[in-house]
C-alpha atoms as a PDB file:
ATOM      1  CA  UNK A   1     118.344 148.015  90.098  1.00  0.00           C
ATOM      2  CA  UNK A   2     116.653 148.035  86.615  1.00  0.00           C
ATOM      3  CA  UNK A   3     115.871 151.705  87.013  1.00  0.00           C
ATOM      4  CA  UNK A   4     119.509 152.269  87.726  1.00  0.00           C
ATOM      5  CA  UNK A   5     121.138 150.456  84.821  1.00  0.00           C
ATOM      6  CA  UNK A   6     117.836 151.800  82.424  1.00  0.00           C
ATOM      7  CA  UNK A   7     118.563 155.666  83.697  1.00  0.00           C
ATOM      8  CA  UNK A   8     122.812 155.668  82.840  1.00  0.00           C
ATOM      9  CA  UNK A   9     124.265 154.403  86.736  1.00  0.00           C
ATOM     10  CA  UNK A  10     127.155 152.422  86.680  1.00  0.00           C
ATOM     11  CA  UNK A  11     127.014 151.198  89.869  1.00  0.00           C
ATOM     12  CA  UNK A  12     125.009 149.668  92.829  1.00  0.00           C
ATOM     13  CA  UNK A  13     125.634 149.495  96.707  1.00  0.00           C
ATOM     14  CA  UNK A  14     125.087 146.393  98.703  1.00  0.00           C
ATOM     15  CA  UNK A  15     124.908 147.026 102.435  1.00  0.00           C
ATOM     16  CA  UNK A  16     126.342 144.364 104.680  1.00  0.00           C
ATOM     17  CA  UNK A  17     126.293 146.376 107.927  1.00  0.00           C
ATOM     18  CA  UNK A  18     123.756 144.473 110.171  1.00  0.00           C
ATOM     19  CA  UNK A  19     122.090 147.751 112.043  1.00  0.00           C
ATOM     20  CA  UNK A  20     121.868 149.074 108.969  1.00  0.00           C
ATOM     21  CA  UNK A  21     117.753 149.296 107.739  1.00  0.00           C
ATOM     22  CA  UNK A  22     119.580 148.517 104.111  1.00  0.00           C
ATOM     23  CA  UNK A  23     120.814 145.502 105.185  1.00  0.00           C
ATOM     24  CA  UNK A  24     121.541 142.628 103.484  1.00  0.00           C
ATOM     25  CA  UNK A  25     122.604 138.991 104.057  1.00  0.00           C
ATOM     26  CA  UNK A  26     125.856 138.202 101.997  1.00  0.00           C
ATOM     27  CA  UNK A  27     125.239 134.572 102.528  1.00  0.00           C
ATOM     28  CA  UNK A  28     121.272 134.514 101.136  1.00  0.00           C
ATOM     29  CA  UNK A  29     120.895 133.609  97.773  1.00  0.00           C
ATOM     30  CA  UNK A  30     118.707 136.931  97.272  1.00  0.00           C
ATOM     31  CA  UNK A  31     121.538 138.520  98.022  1.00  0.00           C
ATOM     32  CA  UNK A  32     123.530 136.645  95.510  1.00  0.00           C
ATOM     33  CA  UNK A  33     121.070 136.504  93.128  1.00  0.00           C
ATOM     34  CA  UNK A  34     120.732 140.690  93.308  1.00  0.00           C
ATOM     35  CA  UNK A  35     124.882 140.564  92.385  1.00  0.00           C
ATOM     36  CA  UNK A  36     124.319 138.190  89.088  1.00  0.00           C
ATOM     37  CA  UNK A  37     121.968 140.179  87.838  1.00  0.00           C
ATOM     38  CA  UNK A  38     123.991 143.293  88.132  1.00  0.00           C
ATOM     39  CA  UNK A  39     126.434 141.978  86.942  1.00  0.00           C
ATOM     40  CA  UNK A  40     124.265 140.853  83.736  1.00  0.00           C
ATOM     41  CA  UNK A  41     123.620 144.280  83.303  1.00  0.00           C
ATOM     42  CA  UNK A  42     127.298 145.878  83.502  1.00  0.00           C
ATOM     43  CA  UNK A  43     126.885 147.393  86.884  1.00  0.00           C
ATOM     44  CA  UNK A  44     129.640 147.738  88.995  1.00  0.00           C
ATOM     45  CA  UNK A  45     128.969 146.174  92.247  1.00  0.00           C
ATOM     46  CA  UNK A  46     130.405 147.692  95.460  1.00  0.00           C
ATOM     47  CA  UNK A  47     130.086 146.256  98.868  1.00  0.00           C
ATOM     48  CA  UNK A  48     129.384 148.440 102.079  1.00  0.00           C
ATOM     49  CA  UNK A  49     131.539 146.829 105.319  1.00  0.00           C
ATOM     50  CA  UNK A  50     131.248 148.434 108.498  1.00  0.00           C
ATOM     51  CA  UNK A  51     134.176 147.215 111.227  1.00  0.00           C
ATOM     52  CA  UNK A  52     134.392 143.840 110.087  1.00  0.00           C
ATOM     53  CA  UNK A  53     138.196 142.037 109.786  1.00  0.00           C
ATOM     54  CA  UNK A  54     139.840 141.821 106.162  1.00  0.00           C
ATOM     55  CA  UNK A  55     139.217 137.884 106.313  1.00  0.00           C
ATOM     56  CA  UNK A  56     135.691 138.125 106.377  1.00  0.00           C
ATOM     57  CA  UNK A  57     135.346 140.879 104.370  1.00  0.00           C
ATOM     58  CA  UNK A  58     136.966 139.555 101.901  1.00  0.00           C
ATOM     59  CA  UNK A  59     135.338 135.687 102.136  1.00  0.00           C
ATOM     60  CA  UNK A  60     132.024 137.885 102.074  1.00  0.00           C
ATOM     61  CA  UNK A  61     132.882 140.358  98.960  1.00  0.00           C
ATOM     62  CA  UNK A  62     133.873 136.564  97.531  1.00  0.00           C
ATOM     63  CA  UNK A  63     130.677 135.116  97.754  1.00  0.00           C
ATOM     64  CA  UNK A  64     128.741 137.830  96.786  1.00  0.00           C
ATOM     65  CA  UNK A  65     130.833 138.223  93.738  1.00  0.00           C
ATOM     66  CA  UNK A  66     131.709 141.825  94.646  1.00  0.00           C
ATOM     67  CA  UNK A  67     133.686 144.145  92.179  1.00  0.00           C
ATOM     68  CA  UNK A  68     134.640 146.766  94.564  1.00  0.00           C
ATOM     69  CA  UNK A  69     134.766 147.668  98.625  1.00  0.00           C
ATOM     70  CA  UNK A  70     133.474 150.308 100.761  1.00  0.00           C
ATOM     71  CA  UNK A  71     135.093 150.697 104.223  1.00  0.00           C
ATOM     72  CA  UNK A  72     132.369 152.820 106.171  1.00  0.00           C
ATOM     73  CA  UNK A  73     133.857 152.414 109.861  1.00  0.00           C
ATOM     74  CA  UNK A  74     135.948 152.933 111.882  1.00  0.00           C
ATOM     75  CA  UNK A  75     139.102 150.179 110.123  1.00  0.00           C
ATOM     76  CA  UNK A  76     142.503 150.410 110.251  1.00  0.00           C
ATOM     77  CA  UNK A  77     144.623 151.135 107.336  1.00  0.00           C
ATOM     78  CA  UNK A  78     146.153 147.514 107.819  1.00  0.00           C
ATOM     79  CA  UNK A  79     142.905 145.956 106.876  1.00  0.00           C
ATOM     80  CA  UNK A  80     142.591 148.216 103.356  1.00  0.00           C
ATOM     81  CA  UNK A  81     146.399 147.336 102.767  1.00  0.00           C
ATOM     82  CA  UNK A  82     145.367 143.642 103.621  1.00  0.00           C
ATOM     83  CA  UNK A  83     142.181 143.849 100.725  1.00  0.00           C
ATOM     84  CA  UNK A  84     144.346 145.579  98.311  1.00  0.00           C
ATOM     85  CA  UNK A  85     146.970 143.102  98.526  1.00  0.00           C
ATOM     86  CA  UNK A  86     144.198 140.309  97.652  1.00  0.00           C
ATOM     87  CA  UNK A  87     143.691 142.159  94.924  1.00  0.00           C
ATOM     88  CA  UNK A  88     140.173 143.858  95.630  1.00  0.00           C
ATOM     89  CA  UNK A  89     140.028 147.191  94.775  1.00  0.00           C
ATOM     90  CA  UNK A  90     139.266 149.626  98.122  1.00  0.00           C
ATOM     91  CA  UNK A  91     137.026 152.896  98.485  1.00  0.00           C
ATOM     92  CA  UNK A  92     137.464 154.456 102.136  1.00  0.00           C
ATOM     93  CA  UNK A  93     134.580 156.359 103.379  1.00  0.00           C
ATOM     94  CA  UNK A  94     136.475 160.036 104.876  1.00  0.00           C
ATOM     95  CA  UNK A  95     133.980 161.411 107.648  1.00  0.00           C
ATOM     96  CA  UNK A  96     133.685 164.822 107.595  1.00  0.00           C
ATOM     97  CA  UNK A  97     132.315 167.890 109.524  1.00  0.00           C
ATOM     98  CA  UNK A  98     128.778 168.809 108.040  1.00  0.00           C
ATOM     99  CA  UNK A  99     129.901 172.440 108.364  1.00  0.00           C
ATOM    100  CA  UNK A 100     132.845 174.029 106.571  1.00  0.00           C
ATOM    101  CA  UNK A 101     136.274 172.533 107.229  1.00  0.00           C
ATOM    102  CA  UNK A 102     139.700 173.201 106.703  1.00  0.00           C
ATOM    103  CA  UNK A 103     141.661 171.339 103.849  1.00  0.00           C
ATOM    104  CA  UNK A 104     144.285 170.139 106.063  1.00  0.00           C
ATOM    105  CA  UNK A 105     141.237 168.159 108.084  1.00  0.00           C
ATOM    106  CA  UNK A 106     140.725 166.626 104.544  1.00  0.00           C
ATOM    107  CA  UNK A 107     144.572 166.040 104.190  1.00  0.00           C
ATOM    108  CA  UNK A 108     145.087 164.495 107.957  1.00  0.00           C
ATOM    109  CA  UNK A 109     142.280 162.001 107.139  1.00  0.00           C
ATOM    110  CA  UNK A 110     142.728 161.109 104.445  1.00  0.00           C
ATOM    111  CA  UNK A 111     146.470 160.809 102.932  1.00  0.00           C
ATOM    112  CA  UNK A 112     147.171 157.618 104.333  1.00  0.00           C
ATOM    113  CA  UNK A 113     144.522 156.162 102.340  1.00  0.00           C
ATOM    114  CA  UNK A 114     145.337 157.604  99.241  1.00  0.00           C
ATOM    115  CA  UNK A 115     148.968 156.934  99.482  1.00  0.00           C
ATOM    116  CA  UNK A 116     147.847 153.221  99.547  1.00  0.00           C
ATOM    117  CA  UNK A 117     145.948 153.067  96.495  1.00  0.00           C
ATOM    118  CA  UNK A 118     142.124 153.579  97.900  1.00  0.00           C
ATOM    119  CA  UNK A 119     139.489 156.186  96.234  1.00  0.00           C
ATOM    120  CA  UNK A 120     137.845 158.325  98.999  1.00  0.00           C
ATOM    121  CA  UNK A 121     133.970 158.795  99.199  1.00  0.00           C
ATOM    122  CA  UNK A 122     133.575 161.852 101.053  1.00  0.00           C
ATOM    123  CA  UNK A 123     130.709 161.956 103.395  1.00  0.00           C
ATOM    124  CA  UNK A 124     129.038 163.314 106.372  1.00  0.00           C
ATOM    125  CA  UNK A 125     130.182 162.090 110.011  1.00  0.00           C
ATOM    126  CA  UNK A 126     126.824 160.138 111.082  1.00  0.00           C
ATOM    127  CA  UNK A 127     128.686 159.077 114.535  1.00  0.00           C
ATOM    128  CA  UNK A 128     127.568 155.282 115.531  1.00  0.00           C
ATOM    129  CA  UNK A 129     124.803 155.149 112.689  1.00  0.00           C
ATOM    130  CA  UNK A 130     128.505 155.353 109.887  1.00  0.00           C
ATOM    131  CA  UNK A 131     126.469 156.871 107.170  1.00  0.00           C
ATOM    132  CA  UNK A 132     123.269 157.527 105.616  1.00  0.00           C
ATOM    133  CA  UNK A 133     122.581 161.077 107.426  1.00  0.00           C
ATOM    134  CA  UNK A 134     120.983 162.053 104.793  1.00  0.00           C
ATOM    135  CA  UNK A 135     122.736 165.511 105.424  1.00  0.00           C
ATOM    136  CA  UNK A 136     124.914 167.458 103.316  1.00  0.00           C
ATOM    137  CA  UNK A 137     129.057 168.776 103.593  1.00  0.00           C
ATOM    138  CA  UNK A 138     129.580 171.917 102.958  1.00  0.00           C
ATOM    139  CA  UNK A 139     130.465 172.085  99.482  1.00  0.00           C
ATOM    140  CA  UNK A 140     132.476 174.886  99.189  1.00  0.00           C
ATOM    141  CA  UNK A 141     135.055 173.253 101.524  1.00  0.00           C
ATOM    142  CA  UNK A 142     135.154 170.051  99.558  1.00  0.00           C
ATOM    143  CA  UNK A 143     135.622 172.119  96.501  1.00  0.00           C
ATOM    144  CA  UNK A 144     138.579 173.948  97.675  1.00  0.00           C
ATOM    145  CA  UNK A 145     140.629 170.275  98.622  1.00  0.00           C
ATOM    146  CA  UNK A 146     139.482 168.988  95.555  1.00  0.00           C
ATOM    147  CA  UNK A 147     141.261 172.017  93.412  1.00  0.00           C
ATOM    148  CA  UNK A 148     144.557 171.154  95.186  1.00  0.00           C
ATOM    149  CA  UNK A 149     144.344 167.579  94.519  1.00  0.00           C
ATOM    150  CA  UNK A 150     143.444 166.922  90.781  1.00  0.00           C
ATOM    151  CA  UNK A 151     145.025 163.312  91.005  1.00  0.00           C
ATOM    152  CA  UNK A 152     143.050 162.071  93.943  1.00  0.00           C
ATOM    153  CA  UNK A 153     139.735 159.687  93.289  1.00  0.00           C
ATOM    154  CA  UNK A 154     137.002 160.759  95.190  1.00  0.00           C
ATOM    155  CA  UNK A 155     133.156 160.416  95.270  1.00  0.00           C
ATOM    156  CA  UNK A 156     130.640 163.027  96.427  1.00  0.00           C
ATOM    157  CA  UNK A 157     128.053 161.673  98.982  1.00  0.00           C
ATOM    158  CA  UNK A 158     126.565 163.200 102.173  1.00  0.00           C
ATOM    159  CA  UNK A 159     122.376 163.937 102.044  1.00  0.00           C
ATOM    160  CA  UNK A 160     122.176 164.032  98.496  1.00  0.00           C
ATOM    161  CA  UNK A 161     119.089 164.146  96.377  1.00  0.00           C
ATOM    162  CA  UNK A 162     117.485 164.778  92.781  1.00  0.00           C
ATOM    163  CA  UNK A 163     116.586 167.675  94.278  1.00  0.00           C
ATOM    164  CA  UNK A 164     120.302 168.815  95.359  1.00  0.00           C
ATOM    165  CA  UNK A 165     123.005 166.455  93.037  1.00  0.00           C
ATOM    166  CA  UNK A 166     123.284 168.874  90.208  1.00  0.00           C
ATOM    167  CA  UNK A 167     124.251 171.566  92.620  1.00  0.00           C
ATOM    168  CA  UNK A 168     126.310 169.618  94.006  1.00  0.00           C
ATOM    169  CA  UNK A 169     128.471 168.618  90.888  1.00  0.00           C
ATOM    170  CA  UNK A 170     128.780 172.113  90.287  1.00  0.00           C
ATOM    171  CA  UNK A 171     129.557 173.069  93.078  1.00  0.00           C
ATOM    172  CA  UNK A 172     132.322 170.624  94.126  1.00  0.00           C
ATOM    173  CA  UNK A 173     133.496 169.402  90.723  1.00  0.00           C
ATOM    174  CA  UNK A 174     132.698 165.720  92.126  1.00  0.00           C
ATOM    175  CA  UNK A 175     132.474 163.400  88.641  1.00  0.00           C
ATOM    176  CA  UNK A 176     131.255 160.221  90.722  1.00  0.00           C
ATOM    177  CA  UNK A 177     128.005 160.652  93.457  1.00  0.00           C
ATOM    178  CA  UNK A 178     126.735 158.283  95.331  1.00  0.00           C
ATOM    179  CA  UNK A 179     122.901 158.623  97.303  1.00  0.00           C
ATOM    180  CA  UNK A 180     121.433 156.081  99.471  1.00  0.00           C
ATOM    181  CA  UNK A 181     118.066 158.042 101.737  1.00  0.00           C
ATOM    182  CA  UNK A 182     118.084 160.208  98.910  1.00  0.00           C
ATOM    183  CA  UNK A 183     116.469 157.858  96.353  1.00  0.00           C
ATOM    184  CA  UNK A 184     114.106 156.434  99.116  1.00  0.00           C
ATOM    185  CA  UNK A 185     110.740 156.693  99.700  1.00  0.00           C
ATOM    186  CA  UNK A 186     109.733 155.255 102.057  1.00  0.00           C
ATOM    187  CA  UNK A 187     113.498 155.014 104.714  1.00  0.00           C
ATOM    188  CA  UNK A 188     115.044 151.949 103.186  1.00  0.00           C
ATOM    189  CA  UNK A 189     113.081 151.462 100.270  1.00  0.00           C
ATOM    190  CA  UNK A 190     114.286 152.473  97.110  1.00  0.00           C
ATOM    191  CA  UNK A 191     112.033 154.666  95.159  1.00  0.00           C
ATOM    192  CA  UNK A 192     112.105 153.841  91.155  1.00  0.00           C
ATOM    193  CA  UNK A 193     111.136 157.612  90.393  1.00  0.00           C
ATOM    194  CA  UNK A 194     113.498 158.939  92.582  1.00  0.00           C
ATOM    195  CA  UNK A 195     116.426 156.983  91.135  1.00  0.00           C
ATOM    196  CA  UNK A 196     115.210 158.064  87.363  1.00  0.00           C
ATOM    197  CA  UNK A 197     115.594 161.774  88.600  1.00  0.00           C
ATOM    198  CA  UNK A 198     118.448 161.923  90.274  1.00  0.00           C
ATOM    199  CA  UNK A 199     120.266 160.097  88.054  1.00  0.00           C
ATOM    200  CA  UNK A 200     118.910 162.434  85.159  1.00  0.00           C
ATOM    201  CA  UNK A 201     119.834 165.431  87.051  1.00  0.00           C
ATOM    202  CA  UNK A 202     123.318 163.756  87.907  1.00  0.00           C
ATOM    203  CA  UNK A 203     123.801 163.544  84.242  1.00  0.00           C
ATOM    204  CA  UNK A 204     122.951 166.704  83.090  1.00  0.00           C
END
């Protein structure tokens, strides 16, 4: 986390899905202790829910002293509407094809979710694993959505990598990224070199 805040990111990702190998236990005091210090160092703090109820989510993001939420499953729009209206501010993970798509795929999946007030993260469909592929969109088809919707907030994920984000900025236009496997060495271990570069390449 130090190697985040020390290379320019803003923000870290807790992961609360249980099958996840980045797993973590909202109710351990690690856990909690992981949030204060982020938060002692400005970072924005966004927790990563897989198919859990609004309740819980919520009691959960309360505990851990969570500034923002990631849905990665498969929720209902009733359950972002329900977080919004307690006030915690939503990012809904849209699933997409790892090959090229069409825009209106883009629109059907995810206009309901802007309408409410959530920011998208745009990543790859990972089926029952929901995320952390480690495999790439096809830029070019993000790109052309993203012209026709200036106003919409979106994040860039999907297999990216020091090796691959600054392409990837260029290519789509995205102005927020987010990595997981590609700052890892070994799977589930964050990799203090790897975060350094690819938020230096991120940057520019």
């Amino acid at each position: 986390m130090r190697a985040v805040d020390q290379s320019g990111g803003d923000a870290i990702g807790l992961n609360f899905f249980p099958n996840s190998v980045r797993y973590v236990d909202p109710q351990s005091e690690a856990t909690q202790q992981l949030s204060r210090l982020a938060n002692e160092l400005g970072l924005l703090r966004v927790g990563v829910f897989v198919n859990e109820s609004a309740e819980r989510i919520a009691a959960n993001a309360a505990t851990v002293g969570l500034d923002a939420i990631q849905l990665h499953g498969d929720e209902p729009i009733e359950s972002a509407e329900s977080l919004r209206l307690m006030g915690w501010p939503v990012l809904r993970a849209i699933k997409l094809p790892r090959g090229a798509f069409a825009a209106e795929l883009m629109e059907e999946r995810s206009a309901a979710w802007v309408a409410i007030g959530c920011q998208l993260l745009l990543d790859v469909d990972a089926g029952s694993a929901h995320g952390g592929s480690g495999k790439t969109l096809d830029w070019p088809s993000v790109a052309s959505w993203a012209h026709d919707h200036p106003s919409v907030g979106w994040t860039l994920a999907g297999g990216l990598k020091p090796e691959n984000v600054r392409q990837a900025i260029d290519a789509t236009g995205a102005v927020s990224v987010d990595t997981a496997s590609g700052v890892e060495c070994p799977r589930g271990v964050k990799n203090e070199s790897r975060i350094k570069a690819f938020i230096a390449a991120a940057i520019g």
